[in-house]
Protein backbone atom coordinates (compact mmCIF):
# COMPACT_ATOMS: atom_id res chain seq x y z
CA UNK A 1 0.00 0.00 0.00
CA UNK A 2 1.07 3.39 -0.93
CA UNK A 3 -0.10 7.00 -0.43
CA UNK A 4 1.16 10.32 -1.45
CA UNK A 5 0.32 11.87 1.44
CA UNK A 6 -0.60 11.46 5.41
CA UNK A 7 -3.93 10.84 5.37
CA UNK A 8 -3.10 6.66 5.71
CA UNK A 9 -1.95 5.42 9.05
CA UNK A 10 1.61 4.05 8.76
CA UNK A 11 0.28 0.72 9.93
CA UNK A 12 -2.12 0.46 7.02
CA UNK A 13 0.73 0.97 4.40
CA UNK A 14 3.32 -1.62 3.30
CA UNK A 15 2.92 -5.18 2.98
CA UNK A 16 -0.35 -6.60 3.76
CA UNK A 17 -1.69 -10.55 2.81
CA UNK A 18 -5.17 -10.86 1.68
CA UNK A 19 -6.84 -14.18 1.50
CA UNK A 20 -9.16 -15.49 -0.99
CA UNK A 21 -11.25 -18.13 0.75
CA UNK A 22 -11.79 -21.39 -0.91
CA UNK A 23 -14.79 -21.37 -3.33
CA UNK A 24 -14.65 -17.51 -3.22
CA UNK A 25 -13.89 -15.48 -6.41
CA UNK A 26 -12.59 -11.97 -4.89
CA UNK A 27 -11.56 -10.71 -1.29
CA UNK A 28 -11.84 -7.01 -0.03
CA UNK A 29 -8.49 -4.89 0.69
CA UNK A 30 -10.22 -2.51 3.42
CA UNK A 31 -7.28 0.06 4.13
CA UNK A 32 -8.90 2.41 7.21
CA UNK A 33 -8.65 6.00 6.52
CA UNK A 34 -9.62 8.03 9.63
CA UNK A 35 -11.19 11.45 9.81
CA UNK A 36 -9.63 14.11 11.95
CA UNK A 37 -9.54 17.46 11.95
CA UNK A 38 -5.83 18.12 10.09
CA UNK A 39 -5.96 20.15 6.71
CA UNK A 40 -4.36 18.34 3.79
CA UNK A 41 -4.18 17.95 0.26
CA UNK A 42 -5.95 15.25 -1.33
CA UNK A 43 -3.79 12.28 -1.62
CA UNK A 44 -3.52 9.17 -3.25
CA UNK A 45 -3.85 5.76 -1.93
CA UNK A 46 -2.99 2.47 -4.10
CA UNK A 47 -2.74 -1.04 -3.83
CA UNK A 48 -0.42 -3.05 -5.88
CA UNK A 49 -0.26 -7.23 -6.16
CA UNK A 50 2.90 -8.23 -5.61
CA UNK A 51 4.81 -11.82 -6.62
CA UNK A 52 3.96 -14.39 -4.59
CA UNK A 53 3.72 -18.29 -4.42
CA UNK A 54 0.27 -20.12 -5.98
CA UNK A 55 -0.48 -17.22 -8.67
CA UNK A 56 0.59 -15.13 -11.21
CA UNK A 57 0.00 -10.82 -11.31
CA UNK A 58 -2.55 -10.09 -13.92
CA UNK A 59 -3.87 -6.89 -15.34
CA UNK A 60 -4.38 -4.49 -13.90
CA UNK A 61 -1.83 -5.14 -11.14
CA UNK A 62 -2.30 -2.35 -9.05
CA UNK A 63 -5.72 0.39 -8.19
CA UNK A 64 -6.00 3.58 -6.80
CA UNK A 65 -8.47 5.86 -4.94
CA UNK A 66 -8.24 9.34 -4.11
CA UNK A 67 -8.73 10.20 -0.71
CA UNK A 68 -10.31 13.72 -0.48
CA UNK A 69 -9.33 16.00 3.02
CA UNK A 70 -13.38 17.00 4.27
CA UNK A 71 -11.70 19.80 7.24
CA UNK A 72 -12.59 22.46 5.58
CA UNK A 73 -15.73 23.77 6.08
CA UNK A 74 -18.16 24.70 2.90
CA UNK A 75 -18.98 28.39 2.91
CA UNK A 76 -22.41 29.76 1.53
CA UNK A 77 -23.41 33.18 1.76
CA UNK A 78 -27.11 35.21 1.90
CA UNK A 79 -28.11 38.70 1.46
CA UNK A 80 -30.00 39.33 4.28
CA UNK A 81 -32.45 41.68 1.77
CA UNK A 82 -33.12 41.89 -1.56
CA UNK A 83 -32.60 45.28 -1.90
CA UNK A 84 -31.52 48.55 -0.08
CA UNK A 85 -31.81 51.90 -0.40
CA UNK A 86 -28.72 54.09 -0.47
CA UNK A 87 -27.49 55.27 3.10
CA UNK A 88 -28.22 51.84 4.28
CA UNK A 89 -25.73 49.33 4.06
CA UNK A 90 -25.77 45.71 2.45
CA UNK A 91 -25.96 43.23 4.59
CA UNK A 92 -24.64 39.53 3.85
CA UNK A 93 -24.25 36.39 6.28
CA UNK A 94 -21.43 34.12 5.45
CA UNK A 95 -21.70 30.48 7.23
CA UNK A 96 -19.55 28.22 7.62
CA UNK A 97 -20.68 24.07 7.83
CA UNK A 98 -18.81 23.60 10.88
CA UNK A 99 -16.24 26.21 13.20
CA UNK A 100 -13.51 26.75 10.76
CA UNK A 101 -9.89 24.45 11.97
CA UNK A 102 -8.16 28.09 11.38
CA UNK A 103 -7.94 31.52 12.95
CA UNK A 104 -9.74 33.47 10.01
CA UNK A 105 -9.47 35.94 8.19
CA UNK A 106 -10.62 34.41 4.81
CA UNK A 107 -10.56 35.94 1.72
């Protein structure tokens, strides 16, 4: 297992045997990825047979998924009215999804 980033536990990467039960036609690779609260680029995680006794690699040999950071929050924003009349100012509301992980300001 490899990743281009940190989102992976080191335990989870490196060599790891999967089993294909007898009678059974496939067998999951479940490789845990953990939410936290740490922003990060978007990395890569793949999975690559290696040689090994009893089989031979087809292809493809290896598959990847892109694991996607979710600790930033989404930002939407409203005018509080439709319209104004000059003297009066605009009003928006910005909110966030969650509490931002960083001190603002954004821009």
């Amino acid at each position: 297992m490899t990743e281009t980033a940190s989102q992976i536990p080191a335990a989870a990467k490196g060599a790891t045997t999967v089993v294909i039960a007898a009678g059974a036609t496939t067998a999951d690779l479940r490789v845990p990825v953990p939410a936290d609260n740490t922003v990060e680029a978007d990395s890569t995680a793949t999975a690559t047979i290696t040689t090994g006794d009893g089989y031979t690699i087809g292809t493809p040999a290896s598959a990847s998924v892109t694991v996607h950071d979710d600790d930033l929050p989404t930002v939407t924003i409203a005018a509080a009215a439709a319209a104004v009349t000059e003297g009066s100012p605009a009003v928006f509301t910005v909110t966030p999804t969650r509490p931002p992980p960083r001190t603002p300001p954004y821009t």
